[in-house]
Protein backbone atom coordinates (compact mmCIF):
# COMPACT_ATOMS: atom_id res chain seq x y z
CA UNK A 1 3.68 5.84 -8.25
CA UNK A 2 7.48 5.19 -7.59
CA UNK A 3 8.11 1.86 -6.06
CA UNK A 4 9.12 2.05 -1.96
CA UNK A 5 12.15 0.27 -0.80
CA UNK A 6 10.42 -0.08 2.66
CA UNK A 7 7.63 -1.86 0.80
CA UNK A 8 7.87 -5.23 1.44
CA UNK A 9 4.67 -6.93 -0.12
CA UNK A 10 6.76 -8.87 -2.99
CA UNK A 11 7.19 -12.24 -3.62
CA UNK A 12 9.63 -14.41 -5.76
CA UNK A 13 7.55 -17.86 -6.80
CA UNK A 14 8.27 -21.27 -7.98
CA UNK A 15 5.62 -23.23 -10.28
CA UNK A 16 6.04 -27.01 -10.95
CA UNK A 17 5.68 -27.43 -15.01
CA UNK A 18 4.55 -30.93 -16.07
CA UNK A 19 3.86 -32.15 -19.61
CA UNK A 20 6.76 -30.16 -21.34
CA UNK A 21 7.70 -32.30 -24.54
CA UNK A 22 11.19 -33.68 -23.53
CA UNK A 23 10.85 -32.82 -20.83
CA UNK A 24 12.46 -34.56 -17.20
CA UNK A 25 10.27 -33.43 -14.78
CA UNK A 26 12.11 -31.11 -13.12
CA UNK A 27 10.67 -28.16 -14.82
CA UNK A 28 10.18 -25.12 -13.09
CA UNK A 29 8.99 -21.36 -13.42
CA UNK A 30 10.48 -18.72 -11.67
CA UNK A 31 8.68 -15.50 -11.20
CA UNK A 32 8.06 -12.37 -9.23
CA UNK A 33 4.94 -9.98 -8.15
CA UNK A 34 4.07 -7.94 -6.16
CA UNK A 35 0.76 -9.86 -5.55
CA UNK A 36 0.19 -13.18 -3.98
CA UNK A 37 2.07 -15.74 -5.44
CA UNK A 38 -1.53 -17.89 -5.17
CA UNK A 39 -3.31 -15.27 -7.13
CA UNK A 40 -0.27 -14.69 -9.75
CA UNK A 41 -0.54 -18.54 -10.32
CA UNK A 42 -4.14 -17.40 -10.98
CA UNK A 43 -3.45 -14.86 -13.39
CA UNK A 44 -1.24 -16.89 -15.07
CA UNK A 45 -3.39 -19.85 -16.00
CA UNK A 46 -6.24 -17.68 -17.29
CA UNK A 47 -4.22 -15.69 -19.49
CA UNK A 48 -3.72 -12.69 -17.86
CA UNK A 49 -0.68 -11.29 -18.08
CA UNK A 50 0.75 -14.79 -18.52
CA UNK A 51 4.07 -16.61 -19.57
CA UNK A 52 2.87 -19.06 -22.13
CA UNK A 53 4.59 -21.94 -20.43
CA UNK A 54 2.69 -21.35 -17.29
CA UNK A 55 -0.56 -21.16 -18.79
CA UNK A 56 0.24 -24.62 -20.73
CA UNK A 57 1.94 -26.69 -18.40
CA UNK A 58 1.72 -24.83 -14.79
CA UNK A 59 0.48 -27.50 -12.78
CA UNK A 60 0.68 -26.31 -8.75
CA UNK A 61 2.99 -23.74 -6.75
CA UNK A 62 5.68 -24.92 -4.71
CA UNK A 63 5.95 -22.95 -1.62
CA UNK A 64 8.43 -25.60 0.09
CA UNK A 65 10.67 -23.62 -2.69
CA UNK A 66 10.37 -20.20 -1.85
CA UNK A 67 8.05 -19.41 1.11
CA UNK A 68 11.64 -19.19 3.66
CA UNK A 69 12.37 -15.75 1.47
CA UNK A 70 8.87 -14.00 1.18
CA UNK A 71 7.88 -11.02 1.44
CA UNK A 72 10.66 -8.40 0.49
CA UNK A 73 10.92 -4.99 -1.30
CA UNK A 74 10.33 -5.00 -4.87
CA UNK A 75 14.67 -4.21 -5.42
CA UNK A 76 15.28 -7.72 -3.15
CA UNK A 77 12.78 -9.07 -5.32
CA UNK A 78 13.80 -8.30 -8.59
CA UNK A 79 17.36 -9.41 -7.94
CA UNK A 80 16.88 -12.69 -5.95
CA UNK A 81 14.25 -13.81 -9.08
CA UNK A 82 17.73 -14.01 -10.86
CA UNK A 83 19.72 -15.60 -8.03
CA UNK A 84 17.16 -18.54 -6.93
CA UNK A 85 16.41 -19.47 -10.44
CA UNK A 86 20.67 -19.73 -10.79
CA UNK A 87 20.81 -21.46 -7.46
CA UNK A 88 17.92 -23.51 -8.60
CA UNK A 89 19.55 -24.53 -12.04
CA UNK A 90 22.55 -25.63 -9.97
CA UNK A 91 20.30 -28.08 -8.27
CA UNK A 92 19.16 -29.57 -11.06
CA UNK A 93 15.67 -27.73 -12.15
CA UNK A 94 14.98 -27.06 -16.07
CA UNK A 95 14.24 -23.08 -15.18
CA UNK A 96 11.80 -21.36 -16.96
CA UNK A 97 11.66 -17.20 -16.43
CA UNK A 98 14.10 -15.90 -13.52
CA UNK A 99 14.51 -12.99 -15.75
């Protein structure tokens, strides 16, 4: 099924990593779906479909990060991933994903 621009059921998340080895906590993963970002979190933390850093060290979501944007078309989506987790570098976060 081709994706619709007019769709606008995607999200772009943020998940606070703690634990990384060498870490300064201010580790972050930046992601995308097109489900909730509370049930992506989900996902990723049992294995499903996961990034391995999430799984590990994903500790909570922060929507004070990235609720303002939410929800968008899967294009907006795709592109701001990239963009926020630049923007968010430039503030200082350790960036995991932002693909």
């Amino acid at each position: 099924m081709p994706r619709s621009s007019a769709s606008k059921h995607h999200h772009v998340y943020v998940v606070a990593l703690e634990g990384i080895p060498g870490g300064t906590g201010q580790e972050i993963y930046v992601g995308m779906t097109g489900l909730s970002p509370e049930v992506r979190f989900a996902n990723h933390k049992r294995g499903y479909k996961a990034a391995r850093v999430v799984k590990k060290y994903g500790v909570r979501l922060l929507p004070e990060l990235y609720e303002h944007m939410n929800p968008m078309s899967w294009e907006n989506a795709a592109r701001m991933e990239v963009l926020y987790a630049q923007q968010l570098r430039r503030r200082g976060y350790t960036v995991y994903g932002g693909h």
